[in-house]
N, C-alpha and C. Protein backbone atom coordinates (compact mmCIF):
# COMPACT_ATOMS: atom_id res chain seq x y z
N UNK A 1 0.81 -1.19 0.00
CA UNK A 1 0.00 0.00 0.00
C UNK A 1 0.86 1.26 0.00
N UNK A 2 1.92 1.19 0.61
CA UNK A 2 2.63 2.86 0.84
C UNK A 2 3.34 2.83 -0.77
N UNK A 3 4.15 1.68 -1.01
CA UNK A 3 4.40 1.85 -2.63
C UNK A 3 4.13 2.56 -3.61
N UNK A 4 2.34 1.88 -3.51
CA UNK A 4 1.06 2.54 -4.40
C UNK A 4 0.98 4.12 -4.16
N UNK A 5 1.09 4.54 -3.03
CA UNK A 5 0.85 5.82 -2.50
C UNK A 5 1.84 6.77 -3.04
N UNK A 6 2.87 6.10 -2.72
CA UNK A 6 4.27 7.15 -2.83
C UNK A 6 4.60 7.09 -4.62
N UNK A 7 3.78 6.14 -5.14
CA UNK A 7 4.01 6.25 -6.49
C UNK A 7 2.96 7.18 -7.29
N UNK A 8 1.80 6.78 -6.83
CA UNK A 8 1.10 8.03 -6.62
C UNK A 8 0.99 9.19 -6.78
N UNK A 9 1.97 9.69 -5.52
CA UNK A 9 1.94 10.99 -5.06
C UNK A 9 3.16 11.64 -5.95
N UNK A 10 4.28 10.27 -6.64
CA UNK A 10 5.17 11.05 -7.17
C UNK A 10 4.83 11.31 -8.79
N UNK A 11 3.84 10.77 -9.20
CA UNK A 11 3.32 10.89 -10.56
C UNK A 11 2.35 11.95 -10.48
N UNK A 12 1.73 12.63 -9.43
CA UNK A 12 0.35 13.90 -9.24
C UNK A 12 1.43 14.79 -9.12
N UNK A 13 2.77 14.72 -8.59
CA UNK A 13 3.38 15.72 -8.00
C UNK A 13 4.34 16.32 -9.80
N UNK A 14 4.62 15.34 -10.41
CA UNK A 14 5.44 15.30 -11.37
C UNK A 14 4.16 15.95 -12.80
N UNK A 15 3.15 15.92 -12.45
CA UNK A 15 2.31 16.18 -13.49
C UNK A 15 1.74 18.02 -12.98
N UNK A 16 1.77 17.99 -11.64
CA UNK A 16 1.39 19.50 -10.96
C UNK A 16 2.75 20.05 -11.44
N UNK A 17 4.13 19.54 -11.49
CA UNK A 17 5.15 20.54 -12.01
C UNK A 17 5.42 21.03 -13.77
N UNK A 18 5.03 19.88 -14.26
CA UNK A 18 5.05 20.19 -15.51
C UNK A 18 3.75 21.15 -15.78
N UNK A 19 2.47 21.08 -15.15
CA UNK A 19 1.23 22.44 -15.67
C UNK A 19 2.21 23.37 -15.08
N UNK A 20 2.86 23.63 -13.92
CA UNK A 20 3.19 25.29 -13.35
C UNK A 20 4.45 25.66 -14.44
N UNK A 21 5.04 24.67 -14.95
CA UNK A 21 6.24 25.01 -15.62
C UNK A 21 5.85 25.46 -17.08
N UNK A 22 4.78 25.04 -17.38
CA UNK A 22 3.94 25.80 -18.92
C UNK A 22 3.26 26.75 -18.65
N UNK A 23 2.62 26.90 -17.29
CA UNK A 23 2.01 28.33 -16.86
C UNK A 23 3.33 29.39 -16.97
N UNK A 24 3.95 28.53 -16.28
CA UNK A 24 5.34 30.18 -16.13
C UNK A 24 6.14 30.30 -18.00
N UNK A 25 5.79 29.39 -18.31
CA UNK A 25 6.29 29.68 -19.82
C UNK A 25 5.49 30.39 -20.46
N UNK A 26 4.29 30.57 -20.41
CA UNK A 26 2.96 31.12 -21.39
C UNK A 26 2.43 30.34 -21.67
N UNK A 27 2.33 29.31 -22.00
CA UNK A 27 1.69 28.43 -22.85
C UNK A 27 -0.13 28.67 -22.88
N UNK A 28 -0.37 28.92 -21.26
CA UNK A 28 -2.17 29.71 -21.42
C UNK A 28 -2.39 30.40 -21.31
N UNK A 29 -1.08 31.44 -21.60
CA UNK A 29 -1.61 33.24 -21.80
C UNK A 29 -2.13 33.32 -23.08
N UNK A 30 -3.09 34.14 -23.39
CA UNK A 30 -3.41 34.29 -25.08
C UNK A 30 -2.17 35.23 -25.64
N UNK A 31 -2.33 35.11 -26.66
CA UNK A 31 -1.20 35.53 -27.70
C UNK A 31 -2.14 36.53 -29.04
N UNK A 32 -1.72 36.95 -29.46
CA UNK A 32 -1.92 38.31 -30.54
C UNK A 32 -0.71 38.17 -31.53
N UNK A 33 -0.78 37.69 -32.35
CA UNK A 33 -0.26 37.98 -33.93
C UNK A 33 -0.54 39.04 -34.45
N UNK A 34 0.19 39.93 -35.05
CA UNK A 34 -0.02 41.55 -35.55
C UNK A 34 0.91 41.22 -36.67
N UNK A 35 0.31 42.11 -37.68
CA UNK A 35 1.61 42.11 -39.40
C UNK A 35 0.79 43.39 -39.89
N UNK A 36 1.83 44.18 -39.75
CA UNK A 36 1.40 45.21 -40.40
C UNK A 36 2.78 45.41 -41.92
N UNK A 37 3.10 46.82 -42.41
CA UNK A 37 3.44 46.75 -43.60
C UNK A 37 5.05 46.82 -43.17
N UNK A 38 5.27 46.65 -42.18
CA UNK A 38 6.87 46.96 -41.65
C UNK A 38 7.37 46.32 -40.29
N UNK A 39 6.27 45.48 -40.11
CA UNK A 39 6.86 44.43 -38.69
C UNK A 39 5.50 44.14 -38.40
N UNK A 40 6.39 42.88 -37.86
CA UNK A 40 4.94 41.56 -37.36
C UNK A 40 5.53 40.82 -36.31
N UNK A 41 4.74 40.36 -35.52
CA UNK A 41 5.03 39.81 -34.38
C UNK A 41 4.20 38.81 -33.60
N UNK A 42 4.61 38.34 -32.42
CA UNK A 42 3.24 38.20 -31.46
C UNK A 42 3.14 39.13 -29.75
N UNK A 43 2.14 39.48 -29.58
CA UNK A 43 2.12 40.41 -28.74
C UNK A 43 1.41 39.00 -27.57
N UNK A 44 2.32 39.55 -26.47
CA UNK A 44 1.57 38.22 -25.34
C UNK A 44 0.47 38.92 -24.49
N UNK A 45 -0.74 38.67 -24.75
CA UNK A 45 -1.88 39.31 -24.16
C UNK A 45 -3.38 39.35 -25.65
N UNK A 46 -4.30 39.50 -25.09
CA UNK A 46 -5.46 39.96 -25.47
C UNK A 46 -5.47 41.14 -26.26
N UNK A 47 -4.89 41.34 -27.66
CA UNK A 47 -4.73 42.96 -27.97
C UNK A 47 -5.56 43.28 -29.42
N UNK A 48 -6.08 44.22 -29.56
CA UNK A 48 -6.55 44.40 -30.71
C UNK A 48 -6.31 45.59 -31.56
N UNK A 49 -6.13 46.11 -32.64
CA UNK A 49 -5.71 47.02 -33.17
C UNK A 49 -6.43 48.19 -33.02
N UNK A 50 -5.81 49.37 -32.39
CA UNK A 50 -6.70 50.56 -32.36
C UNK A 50 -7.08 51.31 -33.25
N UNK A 51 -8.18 50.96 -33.87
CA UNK A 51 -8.52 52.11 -35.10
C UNK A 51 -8.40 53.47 -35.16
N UNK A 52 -8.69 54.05 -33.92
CA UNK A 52 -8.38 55.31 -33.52
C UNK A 52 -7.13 55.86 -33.74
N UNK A 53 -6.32 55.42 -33.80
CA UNK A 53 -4.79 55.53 -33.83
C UNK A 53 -4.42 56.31 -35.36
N UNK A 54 -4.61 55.32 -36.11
CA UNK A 54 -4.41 55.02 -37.11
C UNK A 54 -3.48 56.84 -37.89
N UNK A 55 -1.86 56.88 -37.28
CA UNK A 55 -0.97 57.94 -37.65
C UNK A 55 -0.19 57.84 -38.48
N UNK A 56 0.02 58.62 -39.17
CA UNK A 56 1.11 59.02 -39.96
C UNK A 56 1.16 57.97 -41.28
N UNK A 57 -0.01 57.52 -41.65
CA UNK A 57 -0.48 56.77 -42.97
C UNK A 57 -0.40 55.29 -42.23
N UNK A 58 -0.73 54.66 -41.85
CA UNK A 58 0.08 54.08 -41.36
C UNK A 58 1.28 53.36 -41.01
N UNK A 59 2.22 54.57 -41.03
CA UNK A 59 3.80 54.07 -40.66
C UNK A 59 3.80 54.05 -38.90
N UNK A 60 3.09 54.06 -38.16
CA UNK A 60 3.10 54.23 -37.18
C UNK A 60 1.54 53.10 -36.42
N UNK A 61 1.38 52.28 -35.70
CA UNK A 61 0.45 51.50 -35.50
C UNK A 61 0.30 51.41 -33.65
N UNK A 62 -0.75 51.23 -33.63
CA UNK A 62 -0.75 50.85 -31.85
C UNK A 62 -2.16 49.64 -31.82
N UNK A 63 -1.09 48.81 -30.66
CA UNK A 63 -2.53 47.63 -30.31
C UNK A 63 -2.47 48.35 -28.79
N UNK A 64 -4.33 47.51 -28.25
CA UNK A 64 -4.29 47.74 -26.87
C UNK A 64 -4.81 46.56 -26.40
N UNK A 65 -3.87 46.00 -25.19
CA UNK A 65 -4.14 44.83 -24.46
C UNK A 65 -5.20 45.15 -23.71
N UNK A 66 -6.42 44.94 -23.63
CA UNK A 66 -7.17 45.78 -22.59
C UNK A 66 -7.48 44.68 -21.23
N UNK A 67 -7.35 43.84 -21.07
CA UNK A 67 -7.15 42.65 -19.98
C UNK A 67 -6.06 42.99 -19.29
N UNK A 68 -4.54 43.51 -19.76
CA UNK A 68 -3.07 43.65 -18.79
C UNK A 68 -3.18 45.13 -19.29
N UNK A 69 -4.05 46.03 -19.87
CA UNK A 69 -3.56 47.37 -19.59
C UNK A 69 -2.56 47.47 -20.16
N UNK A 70 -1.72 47.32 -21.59
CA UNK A 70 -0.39 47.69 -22.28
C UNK A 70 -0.76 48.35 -23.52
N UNK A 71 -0.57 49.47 -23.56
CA UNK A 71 -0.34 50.22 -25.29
C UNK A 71 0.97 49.61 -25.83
N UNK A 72 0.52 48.91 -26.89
CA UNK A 72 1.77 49.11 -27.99
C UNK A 72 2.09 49.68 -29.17
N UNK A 73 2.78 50.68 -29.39
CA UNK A 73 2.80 51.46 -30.61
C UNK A 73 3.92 51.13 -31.15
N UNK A 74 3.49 50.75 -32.48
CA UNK A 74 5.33 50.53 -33.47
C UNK A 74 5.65 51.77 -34.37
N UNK A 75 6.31 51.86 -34.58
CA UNK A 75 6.84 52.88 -35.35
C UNK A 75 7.98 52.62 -36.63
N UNK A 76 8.23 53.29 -37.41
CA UNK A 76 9.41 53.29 -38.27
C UNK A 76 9.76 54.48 -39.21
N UNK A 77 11.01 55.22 -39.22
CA UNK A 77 11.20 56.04 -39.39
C UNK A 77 12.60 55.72 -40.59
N UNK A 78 12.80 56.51 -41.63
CA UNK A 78 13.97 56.74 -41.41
C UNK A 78 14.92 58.25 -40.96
N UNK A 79 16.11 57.51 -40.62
CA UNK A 79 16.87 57.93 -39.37
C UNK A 79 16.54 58.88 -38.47
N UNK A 80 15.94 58.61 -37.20
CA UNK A 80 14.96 58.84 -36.37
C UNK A 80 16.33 59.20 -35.23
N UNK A 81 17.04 59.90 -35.43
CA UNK A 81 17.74 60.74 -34.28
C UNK A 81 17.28 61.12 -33.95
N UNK A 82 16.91 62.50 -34.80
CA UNK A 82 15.77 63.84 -33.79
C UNK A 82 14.82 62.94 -32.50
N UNK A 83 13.92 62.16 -33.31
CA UNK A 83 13.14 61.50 -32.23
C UNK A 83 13.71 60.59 -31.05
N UNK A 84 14.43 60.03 -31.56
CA UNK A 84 15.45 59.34 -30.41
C UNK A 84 16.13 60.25 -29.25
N UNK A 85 16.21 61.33 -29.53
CA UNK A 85 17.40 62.35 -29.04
C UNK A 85 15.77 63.19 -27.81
N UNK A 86 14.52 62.73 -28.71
CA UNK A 86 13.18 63.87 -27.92
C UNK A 86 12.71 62.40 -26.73
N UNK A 87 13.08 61.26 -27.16
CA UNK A 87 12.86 59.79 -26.02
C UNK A 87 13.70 60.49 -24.82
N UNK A 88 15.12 60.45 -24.89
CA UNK A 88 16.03 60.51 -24.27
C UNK A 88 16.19 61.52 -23.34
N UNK A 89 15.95 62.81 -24.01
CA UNK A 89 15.28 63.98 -23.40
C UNK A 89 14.49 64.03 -22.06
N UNK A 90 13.25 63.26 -22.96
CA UNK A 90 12.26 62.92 -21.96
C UNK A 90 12.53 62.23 -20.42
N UNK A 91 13.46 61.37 -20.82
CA UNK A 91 13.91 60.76 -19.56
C UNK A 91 14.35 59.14 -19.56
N UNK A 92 13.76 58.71 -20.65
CA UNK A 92 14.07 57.47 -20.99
C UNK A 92 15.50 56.75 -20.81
N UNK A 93 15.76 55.65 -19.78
CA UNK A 93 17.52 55.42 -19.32
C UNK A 93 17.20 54.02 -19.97
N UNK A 94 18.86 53.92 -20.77
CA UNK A 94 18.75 52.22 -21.23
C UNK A 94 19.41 51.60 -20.30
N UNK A 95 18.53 50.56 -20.68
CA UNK A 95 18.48 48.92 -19.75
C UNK A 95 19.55 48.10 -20.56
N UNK A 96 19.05 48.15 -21.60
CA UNK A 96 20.15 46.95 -22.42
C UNK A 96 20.40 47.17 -23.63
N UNK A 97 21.63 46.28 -24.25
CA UNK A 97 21.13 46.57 -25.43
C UNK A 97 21.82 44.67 -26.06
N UNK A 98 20.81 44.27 -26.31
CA UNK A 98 20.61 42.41 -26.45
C UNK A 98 20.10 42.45 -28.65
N UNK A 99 20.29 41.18 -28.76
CA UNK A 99 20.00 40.63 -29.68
C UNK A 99 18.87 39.62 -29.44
N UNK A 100 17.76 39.97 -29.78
CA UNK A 100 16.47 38.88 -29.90
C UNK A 100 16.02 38.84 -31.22
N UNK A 101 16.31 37.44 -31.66
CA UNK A 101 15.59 37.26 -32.76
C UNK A 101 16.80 37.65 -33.85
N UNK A 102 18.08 37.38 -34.08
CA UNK A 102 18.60 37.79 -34.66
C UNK A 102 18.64 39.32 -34.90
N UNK A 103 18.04 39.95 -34.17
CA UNK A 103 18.05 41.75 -33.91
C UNK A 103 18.35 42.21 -33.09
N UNK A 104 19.54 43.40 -32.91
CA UNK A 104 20.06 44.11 -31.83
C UNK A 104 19.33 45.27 -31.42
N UNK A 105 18.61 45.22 -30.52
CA UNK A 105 18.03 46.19 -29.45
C UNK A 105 18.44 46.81 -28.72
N UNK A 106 18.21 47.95 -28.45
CA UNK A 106 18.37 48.69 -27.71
C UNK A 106 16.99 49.07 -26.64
N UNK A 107 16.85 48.87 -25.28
CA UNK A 107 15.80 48.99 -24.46
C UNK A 107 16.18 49.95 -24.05
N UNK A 108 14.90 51.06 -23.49
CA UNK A 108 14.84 51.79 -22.54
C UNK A 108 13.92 52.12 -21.49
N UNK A 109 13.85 52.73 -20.26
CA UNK A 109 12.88 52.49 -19.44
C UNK A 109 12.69 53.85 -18.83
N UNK A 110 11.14 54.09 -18.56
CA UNK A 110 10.84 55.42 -17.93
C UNK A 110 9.55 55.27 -17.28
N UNK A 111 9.33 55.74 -15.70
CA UNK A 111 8.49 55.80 -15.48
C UNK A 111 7.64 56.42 -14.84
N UNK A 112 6.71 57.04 -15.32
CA UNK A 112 6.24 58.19 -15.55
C UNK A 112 4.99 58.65 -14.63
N UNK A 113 4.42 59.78 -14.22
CA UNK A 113 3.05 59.82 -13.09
C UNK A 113 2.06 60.91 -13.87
N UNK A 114 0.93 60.30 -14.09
CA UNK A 114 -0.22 60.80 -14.41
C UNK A 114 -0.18 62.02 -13.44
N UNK A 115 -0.95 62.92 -13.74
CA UNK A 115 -1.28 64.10 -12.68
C UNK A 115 -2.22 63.63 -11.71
N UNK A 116 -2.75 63.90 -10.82
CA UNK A 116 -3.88 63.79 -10.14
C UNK A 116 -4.47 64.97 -10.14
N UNK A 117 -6.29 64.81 -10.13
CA UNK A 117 -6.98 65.80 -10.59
C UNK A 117 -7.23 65.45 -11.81
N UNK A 118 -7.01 64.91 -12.78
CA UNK A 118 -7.36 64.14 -13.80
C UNK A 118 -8.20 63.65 -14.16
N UNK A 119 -9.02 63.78 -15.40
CA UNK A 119 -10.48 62.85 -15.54
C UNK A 119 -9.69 61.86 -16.31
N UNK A 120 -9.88 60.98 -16.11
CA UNK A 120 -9.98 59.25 -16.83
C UNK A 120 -10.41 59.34 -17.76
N UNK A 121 -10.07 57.75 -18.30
CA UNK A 121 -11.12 57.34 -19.93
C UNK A 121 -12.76 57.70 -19.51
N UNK A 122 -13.29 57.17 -18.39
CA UNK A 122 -14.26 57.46 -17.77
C UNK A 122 -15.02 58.82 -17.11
N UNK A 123 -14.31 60.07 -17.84
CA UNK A 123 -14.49 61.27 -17.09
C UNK A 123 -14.79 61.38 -15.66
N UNK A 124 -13.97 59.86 -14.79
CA UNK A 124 -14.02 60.38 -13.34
C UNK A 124 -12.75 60.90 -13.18
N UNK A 125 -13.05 61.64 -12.10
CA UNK A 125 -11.68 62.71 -11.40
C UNK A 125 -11.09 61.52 -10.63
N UNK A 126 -9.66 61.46 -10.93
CA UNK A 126 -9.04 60.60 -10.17
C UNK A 126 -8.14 61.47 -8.98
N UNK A 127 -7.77 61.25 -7.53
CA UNK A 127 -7.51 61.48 -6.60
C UNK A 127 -6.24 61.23 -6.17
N UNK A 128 -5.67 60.02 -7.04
CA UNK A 128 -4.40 59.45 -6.45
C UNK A 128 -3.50 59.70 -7.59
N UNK A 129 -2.15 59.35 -7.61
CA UNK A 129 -1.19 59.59 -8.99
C UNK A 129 -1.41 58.39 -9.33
N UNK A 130 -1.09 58.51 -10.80
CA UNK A 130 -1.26 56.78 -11.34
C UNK A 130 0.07 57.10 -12.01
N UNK A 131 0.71 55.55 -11.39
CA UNK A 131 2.41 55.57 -12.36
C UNK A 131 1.90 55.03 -13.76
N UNK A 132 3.06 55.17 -15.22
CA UNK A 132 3.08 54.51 -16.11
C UNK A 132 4.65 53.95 -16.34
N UNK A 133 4.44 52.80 -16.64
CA UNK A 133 5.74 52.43 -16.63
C UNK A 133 5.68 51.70 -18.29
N UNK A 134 6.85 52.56 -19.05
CA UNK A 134 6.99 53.06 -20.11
C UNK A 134 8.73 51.46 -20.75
N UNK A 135 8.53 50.92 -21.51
CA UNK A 135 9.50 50.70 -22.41
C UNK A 135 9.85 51.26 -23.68
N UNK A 136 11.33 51.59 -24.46
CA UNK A 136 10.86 51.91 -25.68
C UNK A 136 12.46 51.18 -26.18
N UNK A 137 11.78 49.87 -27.37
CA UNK A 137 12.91 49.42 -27.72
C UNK A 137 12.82 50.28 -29.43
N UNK A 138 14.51 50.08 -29.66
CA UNK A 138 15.00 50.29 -31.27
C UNK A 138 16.10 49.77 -31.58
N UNK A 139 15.92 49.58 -32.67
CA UNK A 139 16.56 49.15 -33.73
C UNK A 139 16.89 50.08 -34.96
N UNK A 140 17.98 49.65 -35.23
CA UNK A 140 18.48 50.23 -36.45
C UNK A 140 19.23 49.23 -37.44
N UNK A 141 18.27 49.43 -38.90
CA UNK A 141 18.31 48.64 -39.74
C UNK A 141 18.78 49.27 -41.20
N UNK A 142 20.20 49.47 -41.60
CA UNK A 142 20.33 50.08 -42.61
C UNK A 142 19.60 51.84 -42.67
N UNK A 143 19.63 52.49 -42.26
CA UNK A 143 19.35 53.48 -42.03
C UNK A 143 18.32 53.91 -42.01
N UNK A 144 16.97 52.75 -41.46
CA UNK A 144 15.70 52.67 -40.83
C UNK A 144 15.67 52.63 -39.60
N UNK A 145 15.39 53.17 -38.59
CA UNK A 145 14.86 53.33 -37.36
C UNK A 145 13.27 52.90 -37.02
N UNK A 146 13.80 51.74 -36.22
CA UNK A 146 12.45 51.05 -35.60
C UNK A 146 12.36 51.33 -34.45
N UNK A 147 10.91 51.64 -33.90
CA UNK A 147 10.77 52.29 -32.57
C UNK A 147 9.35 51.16 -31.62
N UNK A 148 9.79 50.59 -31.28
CA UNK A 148 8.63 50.18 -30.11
C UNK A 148 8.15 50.49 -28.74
N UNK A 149 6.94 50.94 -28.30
CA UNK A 149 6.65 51.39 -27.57
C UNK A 149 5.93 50.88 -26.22
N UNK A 150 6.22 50.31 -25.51
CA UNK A 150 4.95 49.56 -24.27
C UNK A 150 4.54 50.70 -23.05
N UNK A 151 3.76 50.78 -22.87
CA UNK A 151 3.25 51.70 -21.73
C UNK A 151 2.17 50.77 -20.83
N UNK A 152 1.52 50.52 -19.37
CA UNK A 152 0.92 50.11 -18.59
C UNK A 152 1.06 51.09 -17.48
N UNK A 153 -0.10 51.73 -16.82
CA UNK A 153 -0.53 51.40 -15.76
C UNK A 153 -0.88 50.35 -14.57
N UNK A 154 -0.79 49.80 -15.10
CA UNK A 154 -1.30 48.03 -14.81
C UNK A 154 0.34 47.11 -14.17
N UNK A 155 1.05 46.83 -15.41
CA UNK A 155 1.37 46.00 -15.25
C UNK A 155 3.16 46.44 -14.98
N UNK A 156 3.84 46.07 -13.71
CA UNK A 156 4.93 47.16 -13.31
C UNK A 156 5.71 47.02 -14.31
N UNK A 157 6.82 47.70 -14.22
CA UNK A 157 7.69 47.56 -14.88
C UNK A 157 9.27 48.46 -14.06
N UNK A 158 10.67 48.41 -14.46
CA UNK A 158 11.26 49.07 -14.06
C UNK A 158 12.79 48.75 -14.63
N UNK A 159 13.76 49.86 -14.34
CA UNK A 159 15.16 49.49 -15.27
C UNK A 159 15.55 47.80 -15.13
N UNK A 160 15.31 47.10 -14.06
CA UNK A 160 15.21 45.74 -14.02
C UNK A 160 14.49 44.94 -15.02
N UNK A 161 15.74 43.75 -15.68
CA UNK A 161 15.10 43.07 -16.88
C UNK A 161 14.21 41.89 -15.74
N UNK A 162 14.44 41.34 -14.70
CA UNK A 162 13.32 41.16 -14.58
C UNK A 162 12.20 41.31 -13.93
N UNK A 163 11.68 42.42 -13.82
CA UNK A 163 10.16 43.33 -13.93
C UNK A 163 8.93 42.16 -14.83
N UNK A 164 7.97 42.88 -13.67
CA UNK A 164 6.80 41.61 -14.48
C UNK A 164 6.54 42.89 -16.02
N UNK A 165 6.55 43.61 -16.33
CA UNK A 165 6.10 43.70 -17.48
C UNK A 165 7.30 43.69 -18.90
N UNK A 166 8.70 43.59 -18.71
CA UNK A 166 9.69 43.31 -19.41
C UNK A 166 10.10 41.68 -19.79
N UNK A 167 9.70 41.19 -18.83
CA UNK A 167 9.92 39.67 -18.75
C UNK A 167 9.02 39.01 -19.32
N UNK A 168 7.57 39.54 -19.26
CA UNK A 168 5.99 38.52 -19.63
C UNK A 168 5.56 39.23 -20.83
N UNK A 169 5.83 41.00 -21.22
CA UNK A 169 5.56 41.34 -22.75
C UNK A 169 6.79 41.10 -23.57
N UNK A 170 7.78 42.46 -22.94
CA UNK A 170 8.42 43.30 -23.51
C UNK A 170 9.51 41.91 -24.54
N UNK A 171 10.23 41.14 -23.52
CA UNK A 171 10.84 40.23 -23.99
C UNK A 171 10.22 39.00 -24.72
N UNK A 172 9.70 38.71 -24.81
CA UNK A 172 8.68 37.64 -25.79
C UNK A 172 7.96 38.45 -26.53
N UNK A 173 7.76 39.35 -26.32
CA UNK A 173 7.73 40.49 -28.05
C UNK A 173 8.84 40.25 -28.92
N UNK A 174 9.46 40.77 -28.43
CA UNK A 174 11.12 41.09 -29.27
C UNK A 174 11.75 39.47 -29.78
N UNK A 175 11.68 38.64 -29.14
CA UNK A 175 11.61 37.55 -29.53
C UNK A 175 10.71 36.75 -30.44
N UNK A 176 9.62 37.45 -30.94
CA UNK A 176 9.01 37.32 -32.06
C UNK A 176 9.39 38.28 -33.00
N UNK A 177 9.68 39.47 -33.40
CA UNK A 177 9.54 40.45 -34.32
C UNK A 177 10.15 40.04 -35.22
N UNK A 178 9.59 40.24 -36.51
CA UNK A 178 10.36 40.05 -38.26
C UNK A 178 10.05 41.43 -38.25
N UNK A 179 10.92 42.01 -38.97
CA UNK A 179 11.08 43.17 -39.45
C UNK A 179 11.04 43.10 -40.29
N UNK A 180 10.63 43.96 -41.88
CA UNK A 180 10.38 43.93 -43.31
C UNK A 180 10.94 45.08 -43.79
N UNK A 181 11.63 44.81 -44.72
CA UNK A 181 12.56 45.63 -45.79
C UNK A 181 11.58 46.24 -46.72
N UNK A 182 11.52 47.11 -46.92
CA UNK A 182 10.52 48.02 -47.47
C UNK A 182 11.04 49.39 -48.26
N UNK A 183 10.62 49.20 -49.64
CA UNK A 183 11.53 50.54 -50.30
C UNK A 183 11.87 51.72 -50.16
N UNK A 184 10.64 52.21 -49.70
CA UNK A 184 10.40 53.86 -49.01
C UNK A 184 10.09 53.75 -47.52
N UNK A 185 10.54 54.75 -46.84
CA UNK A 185 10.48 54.96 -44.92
C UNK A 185 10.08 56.67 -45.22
N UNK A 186 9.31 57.20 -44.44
CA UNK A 186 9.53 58.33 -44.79
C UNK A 186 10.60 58.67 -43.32
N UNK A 187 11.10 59.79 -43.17
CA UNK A 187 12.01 60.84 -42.39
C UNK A 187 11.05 61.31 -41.48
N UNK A 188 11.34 61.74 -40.06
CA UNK A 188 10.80 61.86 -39.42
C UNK A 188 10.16 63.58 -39.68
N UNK A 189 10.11 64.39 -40.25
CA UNK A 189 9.79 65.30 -41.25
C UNK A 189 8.86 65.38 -42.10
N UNK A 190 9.10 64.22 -42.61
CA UNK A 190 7.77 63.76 -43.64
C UNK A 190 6.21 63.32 -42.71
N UNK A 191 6.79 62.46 -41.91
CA UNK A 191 5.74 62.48 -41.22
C UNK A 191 4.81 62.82 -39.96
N UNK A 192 5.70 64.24 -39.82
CA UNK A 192 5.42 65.10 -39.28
C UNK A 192 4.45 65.80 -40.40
N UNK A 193 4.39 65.97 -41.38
CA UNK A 193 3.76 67.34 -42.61
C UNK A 193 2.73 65.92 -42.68
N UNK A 194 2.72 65.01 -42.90
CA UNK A 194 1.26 64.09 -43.31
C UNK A 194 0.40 64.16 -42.17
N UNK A 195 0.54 64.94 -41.31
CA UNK A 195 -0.22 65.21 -39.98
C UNK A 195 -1.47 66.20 -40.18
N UNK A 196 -0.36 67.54 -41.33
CA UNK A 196 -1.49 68.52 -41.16
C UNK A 196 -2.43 68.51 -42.05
């Protein structure tokens, strides 16, 4: 009888480690496939494309996870100093700079406080500060500048790679992305004037 038991208990125990070890991998987070005309990916979360968005022809795209609270906006420019130089400005400090996916990245991290006194999506007045904790990776591809953007309220984040929102989006993003070679980019100039 204890045999039976202990064999048992070591086959329930060996089957409870392998579900937590696919939970901590993703395996039953939902996933989001995105392909737009200049990068495609999978986004880890519930996300759908914001129509609202829809900037700068679209050379510029944003999904919103609305379950984990993450904006993602992609971008692509060519040579996107000026804008890089207005990130940096802002406050944005790099974290790393790694190869995922056969692509060298550059991460950065900022994190940022809503005002209080503020009306919401909901036009209520909010009372407390709300942090945002901001990633923005790039790449540079032959004298294209790729810009990705994650923002949450929700989900933390911080110069630490591992932060729950760098570890569970940011990095299993980037570890999906194809990037696409594409004849024309406009300058960050150009699509500034397709604005007005």
């Amino acid at each position: 009888m204890n045999k039976r038991f202990f064999a048992l208990m070591t086959i329930l125990i060996a089957i409870i480690a392998v579900l937590v070890g696919l939970y901590a991998s993703g395996v039953f987070l939902p996933k989001t496939d995105f392909d737009t005309k200049f990068i495609s990916g999978t986004i880890y979360g519930d996300a759908i494309l914001n129509k609202n968005y829809n900037r700068y022809n679209n050379w510029s795209v944003n999904y919103i996870d609305k379950s984990n609270n993450i904006s993602y906006t992609f971008l692509i420019v060519k040579d996107g100093t000026f804008l890089m130089d207005v990130f940096k400005f802002s406050g944005f400090q790099k974290v790393e700079s790694k190869s995922y996916n056969n692509v060298e990245w550059n991460v950065y991290f900022l994190k940022t406080l809503r005002s209080s006194n503020v009306p919401d999506e909901n036009s209520n007045i909010s009372d407390s500060p709300i942090f945002y904790y901001n990633y923005l990776c790039t790449t540079n591809q032959n004298g294209t500048d790729y810009f990705i953007l994650l923002l949450s309220p929700k989900v933390t984040g911080s110069t630490s790679l591992n932060s729950d929102l760098f570890s569970n989006h940011v990095k299993p993003l980037l570890e999906t992305i194809e990037l696409k070679n594409i004849d024309y980019v406009p300058t960050v100039q150009e699509l500034l004037k397709s604005t007005r």
